[in-house]
PDB file of N, CA and C in Angstrom:
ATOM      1  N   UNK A   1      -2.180  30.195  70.427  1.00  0.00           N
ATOM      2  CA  UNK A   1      -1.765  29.947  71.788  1.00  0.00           C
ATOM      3  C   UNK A   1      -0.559  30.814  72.129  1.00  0.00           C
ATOM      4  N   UNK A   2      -0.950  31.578  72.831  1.00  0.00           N
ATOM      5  CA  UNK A   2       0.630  32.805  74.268  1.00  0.00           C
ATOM      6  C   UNK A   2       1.803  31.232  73.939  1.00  0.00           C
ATOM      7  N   UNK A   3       2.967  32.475  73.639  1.00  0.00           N
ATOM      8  CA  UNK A   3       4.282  31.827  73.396  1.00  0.00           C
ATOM      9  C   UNK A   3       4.780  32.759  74.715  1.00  0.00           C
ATOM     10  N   UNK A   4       5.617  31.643  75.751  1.00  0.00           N
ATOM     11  CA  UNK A   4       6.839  32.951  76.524  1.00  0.00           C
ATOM     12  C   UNK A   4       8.082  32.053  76.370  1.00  0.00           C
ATOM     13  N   UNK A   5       8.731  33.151  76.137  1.00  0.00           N
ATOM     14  CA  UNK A   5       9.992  32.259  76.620  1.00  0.00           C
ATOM     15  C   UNK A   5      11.077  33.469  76.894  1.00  0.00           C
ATOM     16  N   UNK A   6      12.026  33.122  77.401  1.00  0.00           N
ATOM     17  CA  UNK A   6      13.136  33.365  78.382  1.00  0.00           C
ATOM     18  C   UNK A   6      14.565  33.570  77.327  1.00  0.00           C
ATOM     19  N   UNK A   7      14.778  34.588  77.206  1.00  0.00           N
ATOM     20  CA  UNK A   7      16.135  34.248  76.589  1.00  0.00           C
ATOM     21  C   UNK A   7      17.352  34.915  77.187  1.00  0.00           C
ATOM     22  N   UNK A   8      18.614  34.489  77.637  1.00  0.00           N
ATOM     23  CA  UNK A   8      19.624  34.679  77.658  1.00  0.00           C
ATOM     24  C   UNK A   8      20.770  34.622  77.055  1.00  0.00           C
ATOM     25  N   UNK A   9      21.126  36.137  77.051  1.00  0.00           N
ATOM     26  CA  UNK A   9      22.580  36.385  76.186  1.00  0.00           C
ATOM     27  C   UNK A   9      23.647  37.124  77.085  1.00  0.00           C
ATOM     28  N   UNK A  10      24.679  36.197  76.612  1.00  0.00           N
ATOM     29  CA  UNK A  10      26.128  36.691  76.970  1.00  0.00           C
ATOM     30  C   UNK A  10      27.013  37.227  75.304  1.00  0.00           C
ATOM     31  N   UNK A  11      27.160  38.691  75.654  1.00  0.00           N
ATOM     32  CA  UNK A  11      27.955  38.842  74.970  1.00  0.00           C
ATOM     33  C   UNK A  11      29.602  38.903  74.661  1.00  0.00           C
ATOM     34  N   UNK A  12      29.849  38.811  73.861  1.00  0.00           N
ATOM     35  CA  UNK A  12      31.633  39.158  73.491  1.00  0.00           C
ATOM     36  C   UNK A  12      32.424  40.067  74.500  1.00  0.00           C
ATOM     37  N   UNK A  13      33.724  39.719  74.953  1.00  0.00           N
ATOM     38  CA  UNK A  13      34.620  40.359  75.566  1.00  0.00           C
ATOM     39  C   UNK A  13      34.411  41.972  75.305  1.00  0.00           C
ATOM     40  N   UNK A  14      34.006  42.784  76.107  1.00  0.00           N
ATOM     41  CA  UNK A  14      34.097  44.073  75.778  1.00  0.00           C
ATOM     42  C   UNK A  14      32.941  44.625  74.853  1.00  0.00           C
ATOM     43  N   UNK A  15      32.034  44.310  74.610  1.00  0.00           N
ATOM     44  CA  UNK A  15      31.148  43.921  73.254  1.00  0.00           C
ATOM     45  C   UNK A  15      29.490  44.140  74.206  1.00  0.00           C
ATOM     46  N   UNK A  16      29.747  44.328  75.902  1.00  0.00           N
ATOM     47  CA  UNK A  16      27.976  44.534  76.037  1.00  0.00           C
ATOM     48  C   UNK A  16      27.191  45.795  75.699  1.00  0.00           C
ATOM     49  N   UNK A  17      27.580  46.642  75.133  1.00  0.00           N
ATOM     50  CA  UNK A  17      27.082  48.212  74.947  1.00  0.00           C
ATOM     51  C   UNK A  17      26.605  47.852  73.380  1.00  0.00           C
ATOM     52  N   UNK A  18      26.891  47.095  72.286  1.00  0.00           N
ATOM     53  CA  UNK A  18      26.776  46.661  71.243  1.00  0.00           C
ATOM     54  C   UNK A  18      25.672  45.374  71.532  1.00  0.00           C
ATOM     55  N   UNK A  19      25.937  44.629  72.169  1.00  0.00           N
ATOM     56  CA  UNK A  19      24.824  43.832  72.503  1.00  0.00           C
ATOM     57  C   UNK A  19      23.591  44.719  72.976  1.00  0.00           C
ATOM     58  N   UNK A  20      23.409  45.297  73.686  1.00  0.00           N
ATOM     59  CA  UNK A  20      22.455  46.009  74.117  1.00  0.00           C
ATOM     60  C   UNK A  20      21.640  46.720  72.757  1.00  0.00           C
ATOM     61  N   UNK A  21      22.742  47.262  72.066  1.00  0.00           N
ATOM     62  CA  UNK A  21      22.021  48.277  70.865  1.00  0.00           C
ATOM     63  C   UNK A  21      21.560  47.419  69.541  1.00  0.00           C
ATOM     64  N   UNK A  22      22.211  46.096  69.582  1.00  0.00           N
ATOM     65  CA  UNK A  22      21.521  45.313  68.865  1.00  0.00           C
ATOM     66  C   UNK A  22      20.266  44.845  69.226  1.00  0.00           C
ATOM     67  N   UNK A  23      20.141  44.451  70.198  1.00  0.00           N
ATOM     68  CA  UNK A  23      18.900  44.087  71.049  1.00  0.00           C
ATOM     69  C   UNK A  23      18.010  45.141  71.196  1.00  0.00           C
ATOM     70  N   UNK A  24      18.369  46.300  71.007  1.00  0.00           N
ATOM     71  CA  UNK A  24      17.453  47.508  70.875  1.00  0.00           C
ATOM     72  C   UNK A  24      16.526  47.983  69.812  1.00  0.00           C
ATOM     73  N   UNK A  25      17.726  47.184  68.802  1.00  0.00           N
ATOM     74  CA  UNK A  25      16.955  47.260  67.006  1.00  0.00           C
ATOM     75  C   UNK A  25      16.163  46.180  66.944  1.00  0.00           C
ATOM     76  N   UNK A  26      16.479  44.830  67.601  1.00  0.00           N
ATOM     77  CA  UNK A  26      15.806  43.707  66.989  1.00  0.00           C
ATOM     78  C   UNK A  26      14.122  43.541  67.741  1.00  0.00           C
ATOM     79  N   UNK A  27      14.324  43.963  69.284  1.00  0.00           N
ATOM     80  CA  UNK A  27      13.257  44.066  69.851  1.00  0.00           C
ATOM     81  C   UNK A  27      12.248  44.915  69.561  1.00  0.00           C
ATOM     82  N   UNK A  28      12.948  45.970  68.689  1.00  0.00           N
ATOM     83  CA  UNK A  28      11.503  46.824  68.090  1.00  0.00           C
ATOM     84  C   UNK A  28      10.861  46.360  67.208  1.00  0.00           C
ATOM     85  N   UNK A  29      11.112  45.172  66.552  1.00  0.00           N
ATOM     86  CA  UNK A  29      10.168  44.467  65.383  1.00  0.00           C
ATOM     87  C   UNK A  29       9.269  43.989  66.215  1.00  0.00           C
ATOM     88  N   UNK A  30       9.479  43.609  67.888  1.00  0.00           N
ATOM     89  CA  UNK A  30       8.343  42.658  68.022  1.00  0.00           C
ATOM     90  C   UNK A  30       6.874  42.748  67.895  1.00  0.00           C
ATOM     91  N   UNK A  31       6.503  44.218  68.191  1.00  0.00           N
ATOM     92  CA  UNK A  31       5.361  44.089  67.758  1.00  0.00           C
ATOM     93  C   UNK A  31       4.311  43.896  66.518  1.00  0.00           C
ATOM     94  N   UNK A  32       5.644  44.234  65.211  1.00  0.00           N
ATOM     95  CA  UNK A  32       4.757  43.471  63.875  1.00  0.00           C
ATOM     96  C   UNK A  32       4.425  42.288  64.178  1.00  0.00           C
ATOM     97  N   UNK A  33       4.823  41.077  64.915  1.00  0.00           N
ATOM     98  CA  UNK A  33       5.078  40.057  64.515  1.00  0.00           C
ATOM     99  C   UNK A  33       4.245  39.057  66.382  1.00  0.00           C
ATOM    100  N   UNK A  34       2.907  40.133  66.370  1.00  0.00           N
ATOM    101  CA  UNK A  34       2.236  40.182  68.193  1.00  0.00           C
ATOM    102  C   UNK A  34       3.141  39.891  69.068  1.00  0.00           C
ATOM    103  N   UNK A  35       4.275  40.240  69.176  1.00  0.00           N
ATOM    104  CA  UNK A  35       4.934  40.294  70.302  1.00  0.00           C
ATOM    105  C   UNK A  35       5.343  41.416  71.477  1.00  0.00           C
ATOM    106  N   UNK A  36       5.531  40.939  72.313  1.00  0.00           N
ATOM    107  CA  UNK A  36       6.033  42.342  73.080  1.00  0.00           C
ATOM    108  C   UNK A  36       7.036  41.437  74.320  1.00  0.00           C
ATOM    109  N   UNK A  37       7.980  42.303  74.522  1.00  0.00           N
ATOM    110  CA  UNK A  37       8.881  42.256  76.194  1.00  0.00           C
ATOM    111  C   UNK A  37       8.123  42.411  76.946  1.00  0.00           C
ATOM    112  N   UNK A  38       8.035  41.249  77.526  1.00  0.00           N
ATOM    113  CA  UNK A  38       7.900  41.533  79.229  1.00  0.00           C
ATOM    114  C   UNK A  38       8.446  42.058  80.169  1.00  0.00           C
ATOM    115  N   UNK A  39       9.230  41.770  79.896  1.00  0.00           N
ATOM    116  CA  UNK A  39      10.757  42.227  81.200  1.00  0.00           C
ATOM    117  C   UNK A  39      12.399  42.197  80.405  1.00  0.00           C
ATOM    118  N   UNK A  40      13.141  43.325  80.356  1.00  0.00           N
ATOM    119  CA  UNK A  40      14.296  42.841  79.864  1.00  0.00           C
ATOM    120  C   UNK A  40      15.339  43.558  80.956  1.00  0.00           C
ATOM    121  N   UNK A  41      16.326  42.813  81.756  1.00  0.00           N
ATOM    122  CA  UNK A  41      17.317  42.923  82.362  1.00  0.00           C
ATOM    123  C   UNK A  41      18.557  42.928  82.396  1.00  0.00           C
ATOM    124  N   UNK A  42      19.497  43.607  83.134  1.00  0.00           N
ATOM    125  CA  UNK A  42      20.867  43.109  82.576  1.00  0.00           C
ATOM    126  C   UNK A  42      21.443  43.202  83.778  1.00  0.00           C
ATOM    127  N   UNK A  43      22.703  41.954  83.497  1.00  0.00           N
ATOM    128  CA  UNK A  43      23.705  41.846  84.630  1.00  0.00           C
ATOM    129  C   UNK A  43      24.721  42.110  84.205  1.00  0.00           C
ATOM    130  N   UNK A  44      25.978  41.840  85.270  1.00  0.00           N
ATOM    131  CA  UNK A  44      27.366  42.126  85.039  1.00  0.00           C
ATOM    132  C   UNK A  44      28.119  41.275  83.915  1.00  0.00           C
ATOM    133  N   UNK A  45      27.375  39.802  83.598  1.00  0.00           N
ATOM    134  CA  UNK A  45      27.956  39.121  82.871  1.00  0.00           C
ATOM    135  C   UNK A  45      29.117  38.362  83.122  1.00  0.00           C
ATOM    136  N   UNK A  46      30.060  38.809  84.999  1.00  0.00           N
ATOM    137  CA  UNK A  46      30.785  37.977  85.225  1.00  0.00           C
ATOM    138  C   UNK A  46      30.523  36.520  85.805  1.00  0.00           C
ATOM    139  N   UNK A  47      31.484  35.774  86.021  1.00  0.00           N
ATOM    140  CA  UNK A  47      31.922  34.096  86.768  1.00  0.00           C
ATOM    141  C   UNK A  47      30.449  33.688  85.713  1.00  0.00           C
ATOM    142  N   UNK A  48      30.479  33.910  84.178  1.00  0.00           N
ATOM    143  CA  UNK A  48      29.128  32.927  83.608  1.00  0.00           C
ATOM    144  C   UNK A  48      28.099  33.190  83.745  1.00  0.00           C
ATOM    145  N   UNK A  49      27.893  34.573  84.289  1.00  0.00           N
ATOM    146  CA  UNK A  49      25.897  34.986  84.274  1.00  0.00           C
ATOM    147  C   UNK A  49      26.184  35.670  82.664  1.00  0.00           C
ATOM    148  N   UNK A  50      25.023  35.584  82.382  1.00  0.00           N
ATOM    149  CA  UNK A  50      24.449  36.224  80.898  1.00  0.00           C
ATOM    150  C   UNK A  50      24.430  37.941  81.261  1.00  0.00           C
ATOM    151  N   UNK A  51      24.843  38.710  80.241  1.00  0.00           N
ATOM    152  CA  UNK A  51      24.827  40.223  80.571  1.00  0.00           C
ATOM    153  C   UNK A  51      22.987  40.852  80.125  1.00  0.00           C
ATOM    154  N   UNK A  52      22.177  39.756  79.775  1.00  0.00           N
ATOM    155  CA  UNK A  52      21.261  40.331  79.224  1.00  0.00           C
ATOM    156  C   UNK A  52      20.743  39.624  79.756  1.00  0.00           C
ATOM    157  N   UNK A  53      18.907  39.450  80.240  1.00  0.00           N
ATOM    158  CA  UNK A  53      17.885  38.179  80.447  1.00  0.00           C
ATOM    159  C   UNK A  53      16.735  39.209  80.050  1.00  0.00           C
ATOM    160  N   UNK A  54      15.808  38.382  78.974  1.00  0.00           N
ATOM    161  CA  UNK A  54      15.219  38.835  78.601  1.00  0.00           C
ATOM    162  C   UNK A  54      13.790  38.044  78.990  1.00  0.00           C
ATOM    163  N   UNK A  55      12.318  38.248  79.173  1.00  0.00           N
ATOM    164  CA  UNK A  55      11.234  37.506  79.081  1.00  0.00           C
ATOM    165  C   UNK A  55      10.539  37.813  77.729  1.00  0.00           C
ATOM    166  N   UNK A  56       9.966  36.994  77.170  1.00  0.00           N
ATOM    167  CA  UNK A  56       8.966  37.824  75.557  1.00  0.00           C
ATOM    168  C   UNK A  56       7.809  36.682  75.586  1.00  0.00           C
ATOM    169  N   UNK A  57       6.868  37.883  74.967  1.00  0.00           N
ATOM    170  CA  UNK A  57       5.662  36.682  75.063  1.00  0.00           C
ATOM    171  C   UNK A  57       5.198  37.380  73.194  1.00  0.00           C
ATOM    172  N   UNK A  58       4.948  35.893  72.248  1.00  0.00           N
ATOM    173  CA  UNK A  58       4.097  36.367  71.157  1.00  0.00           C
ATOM    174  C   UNK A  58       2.888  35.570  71.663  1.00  0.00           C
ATOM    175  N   UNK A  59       1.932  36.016  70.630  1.00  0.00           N
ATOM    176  CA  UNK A  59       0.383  35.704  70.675  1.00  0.00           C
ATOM    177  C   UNK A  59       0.361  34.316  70.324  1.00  0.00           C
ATOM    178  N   UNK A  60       1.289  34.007  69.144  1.00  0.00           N
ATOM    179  CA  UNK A  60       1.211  32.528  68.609  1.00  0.00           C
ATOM    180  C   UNK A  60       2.900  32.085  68.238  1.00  0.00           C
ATOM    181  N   UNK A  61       2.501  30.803  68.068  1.00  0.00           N
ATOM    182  CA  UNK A  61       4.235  30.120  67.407  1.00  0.00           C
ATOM    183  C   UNK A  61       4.132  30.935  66.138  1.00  0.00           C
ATOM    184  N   UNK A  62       3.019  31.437  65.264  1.00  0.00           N
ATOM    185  CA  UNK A  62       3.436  31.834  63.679  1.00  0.00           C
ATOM    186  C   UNK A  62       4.268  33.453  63.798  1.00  0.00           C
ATOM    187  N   UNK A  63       3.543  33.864  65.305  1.00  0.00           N
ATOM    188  CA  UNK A  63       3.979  35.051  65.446  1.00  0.00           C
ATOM    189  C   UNK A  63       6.065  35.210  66.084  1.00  0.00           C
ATOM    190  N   UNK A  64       6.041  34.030  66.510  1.00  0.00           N
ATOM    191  CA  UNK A  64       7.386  33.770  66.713  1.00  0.00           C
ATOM    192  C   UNK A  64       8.710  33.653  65.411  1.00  0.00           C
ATOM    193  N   UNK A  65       7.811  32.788  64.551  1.00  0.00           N
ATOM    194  CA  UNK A  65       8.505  32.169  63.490  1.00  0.00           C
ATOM    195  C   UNK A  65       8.537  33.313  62.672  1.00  0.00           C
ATOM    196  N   UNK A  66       7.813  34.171  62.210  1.00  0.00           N
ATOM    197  CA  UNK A  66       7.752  35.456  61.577  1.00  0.00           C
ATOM    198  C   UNK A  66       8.740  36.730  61.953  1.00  0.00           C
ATOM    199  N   UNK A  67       8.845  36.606  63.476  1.00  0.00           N
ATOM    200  CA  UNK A  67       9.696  37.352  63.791  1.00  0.00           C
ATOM    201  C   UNK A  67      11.061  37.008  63.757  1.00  0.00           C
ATOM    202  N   UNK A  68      11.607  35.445  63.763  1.00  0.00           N
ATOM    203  CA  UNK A  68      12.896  34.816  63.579  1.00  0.00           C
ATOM    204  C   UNK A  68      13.067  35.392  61.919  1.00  0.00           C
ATOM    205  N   UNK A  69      12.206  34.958  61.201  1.00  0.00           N
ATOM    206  CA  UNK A  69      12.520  34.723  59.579  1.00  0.00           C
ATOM    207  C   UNK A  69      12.469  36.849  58.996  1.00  0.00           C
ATOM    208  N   UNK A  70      12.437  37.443  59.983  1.00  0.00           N
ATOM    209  CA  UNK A  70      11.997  38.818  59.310  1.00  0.00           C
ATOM    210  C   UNK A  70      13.144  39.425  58.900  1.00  0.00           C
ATOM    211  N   UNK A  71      13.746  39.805  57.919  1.00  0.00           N
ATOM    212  CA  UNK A  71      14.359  40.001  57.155  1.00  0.00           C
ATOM    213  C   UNK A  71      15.331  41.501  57.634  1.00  0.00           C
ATOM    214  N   UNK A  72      14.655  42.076  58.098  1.00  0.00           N
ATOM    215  CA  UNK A  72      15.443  43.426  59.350  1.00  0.00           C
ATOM    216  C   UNK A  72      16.573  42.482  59.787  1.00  0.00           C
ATOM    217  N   UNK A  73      15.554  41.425  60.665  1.00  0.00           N
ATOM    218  CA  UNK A  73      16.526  41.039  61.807  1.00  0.00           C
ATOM    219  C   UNK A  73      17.702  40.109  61.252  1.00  0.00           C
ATOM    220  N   UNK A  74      17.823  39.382  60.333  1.00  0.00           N
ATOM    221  CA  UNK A  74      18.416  38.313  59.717  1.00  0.00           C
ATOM    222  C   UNK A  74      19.371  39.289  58.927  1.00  0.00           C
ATOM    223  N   UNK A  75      19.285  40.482  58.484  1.00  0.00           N
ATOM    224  CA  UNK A  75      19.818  41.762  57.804  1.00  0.00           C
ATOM    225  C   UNK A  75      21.136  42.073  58.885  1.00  0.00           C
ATOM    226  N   UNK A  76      20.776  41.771  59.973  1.00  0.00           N
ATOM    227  CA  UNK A  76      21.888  42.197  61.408  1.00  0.00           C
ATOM    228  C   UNK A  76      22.669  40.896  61.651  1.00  0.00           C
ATOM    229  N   UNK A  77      22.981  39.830  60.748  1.00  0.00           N
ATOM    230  CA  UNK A  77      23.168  39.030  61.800  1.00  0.00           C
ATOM    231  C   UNK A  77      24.403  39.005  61.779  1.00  0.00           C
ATOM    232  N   UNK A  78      25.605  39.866  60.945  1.00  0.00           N
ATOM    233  CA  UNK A  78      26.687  40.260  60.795  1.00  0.00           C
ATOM    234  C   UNK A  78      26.968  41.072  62.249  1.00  0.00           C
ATOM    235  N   UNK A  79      26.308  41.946  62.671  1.00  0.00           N
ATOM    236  CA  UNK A  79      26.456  42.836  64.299  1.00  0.00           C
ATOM    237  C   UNK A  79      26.017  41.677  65.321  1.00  0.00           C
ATOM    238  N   UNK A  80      25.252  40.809  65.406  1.00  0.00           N
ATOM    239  CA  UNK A  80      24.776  39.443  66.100  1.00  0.00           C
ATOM    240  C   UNK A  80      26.167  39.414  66.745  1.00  0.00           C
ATOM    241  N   UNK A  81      26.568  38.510  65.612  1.00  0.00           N
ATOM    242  CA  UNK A  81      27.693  37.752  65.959  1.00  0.00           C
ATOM    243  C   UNK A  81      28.755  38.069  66.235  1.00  0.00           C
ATOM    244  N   UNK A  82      28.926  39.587  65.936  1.00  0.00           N
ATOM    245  CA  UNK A  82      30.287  40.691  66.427  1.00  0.00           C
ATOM    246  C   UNK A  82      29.879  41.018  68.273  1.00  0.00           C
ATOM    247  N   UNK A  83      28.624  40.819  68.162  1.00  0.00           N
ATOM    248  CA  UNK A  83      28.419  41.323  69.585  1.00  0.00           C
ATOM    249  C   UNK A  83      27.802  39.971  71.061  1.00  0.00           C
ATOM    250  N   UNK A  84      27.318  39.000  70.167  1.00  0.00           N
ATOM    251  CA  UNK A  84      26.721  38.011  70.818  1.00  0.00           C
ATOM    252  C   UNK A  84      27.606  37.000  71.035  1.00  0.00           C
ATOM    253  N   UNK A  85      27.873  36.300  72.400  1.00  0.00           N
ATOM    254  CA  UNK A  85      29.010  35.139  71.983  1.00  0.00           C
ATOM    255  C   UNK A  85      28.335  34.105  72.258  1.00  0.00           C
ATOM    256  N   UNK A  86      26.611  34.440  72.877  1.00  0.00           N
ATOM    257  CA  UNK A  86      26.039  32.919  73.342  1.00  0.00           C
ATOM    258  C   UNK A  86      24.457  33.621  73.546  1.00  0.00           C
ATOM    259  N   UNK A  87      23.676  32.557  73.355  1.00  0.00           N
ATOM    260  CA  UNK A  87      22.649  32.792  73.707  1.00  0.00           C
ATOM    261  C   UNK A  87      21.428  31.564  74.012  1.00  0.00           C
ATOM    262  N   UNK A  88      20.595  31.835  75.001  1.00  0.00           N
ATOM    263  CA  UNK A  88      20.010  30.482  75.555  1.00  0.00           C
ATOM    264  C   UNK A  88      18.596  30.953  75.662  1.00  0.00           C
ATOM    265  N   UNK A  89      18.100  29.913  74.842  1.00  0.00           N
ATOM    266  CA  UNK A  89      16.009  30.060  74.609  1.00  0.00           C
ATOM    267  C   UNK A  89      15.322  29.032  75.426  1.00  0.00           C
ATOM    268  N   UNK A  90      14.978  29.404  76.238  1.00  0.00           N
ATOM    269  CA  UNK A  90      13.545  28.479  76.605  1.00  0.00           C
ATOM    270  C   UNK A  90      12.048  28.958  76.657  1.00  0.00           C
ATOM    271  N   UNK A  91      11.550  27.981  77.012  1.00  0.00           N
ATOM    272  CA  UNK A  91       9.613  28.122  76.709  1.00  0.00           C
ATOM    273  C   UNK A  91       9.240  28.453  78.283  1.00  0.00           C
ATOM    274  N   UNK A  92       8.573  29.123  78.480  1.00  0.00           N
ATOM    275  CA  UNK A  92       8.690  29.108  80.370  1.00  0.00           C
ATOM    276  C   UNK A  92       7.111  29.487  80.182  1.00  0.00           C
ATOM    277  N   UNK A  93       6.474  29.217  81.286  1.00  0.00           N
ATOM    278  CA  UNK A  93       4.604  29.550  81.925  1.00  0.00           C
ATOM    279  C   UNK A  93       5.373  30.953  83.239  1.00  0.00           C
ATOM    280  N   UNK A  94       4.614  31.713  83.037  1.00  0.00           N
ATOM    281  CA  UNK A  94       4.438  32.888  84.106  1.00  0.00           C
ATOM    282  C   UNK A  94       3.917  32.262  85.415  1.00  0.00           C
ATOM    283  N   UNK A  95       4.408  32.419  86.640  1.00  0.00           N
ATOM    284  CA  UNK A  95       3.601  32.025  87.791  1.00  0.00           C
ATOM    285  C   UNK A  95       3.160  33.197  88.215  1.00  0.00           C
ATOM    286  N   UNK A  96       2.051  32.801  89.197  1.00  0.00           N
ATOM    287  CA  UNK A  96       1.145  33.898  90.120  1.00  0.00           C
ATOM    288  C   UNK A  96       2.177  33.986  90.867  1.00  0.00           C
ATOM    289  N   UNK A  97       2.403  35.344  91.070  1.00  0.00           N
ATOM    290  CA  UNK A  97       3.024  35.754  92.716  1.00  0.00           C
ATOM    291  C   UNK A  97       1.802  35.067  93.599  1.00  0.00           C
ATOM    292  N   UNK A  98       2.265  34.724  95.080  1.00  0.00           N
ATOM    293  CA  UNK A  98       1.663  34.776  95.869  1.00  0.00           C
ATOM    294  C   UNK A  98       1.987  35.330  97.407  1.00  0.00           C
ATOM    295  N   UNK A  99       0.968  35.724  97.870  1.00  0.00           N
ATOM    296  CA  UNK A  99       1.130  37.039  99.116  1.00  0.00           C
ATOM    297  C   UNK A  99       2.326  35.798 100.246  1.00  0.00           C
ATOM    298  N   UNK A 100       3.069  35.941 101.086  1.00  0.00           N
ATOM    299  CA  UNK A 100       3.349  35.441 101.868  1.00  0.00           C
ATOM    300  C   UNK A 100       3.291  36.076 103.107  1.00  0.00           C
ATOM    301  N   UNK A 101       3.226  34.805 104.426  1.00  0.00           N
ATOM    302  CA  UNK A 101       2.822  35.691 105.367  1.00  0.00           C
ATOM    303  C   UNK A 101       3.712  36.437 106.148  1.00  0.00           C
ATOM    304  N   UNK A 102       4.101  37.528 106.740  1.00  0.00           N
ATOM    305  CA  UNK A 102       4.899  38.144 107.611  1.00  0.00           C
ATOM    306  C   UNK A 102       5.207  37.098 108.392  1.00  0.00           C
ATOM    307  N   UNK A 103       6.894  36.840 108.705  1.00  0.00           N
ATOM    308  CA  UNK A 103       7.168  35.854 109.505  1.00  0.00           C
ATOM    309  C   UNK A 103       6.846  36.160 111.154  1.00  0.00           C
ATOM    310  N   UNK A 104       6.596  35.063 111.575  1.00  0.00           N
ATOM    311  CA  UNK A 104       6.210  35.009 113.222  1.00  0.00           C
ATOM    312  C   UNK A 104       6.593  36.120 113.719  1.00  0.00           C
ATOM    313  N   UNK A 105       6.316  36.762 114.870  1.00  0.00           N
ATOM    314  CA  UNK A 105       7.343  37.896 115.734  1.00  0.00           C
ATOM    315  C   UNK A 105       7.085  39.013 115.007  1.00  0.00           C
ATOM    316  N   UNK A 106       6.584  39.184 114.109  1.00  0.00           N
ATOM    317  CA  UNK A 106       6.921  40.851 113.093  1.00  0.00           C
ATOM    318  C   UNK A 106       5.975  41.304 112.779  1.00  0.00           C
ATOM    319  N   UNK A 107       5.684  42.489 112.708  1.00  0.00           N
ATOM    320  CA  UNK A 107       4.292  43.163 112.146  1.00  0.00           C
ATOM    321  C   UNK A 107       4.773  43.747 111.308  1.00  0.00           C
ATOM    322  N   UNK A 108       3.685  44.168 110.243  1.00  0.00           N
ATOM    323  CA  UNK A 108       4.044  44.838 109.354  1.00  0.00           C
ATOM    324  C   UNK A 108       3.445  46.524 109.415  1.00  0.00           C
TER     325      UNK A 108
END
């Protein structure tokens, strides 16, 4: 069963250019492990937004758990924690866009 989930990271004072390049190494395992990014974004990280938001979808939970326990990534977790000061996982479903209509008065 499709795993997605949502993760957000805020990194360390001064520390998002290192977050980024960690996240650069760790996200390339995903595809041993059937995964891939959907979408990965970044903000300013000020007043409490996360400097990173990421979407990921694996094929299965084993393909998730494989990629937590993979030994690359667990190898970094010394740069993690130099660069990560928080990070937030959830399980999320993809919605359909749907068309909306041009408001009253307006053509397109």
């Amino acid at each position: 069963m499709t795993m997605r989930l949502c993760c957000l990271l805020w990194a360390r004072p001064g520390a998002s250019e290192a977050l980024a390049a960690y996240e650069d190494k760790v996200l390339a395992l995903l595809a041993e492990h059937d995964g891939r990014i959907l979408q990965r974004a970044r903000a300013d990280g000020a007043e409490g937004r996360p400097d990173e938001i990421q979407l990921i979808e694996f094929a299965s939970q084993a393909g998730y758990e494989g990629f937590m326990a993979d030994e690359r990534r667990t190898s970094l977790a010394g740069e993690r924690d130099a660069a990560i000061a928080r990070t937030e996982l959830y399980p999320v479903e993809l919605v359909e866009q749907r068309s909306h209509p041009a408001p009253s008065g307006t053509t397109e």
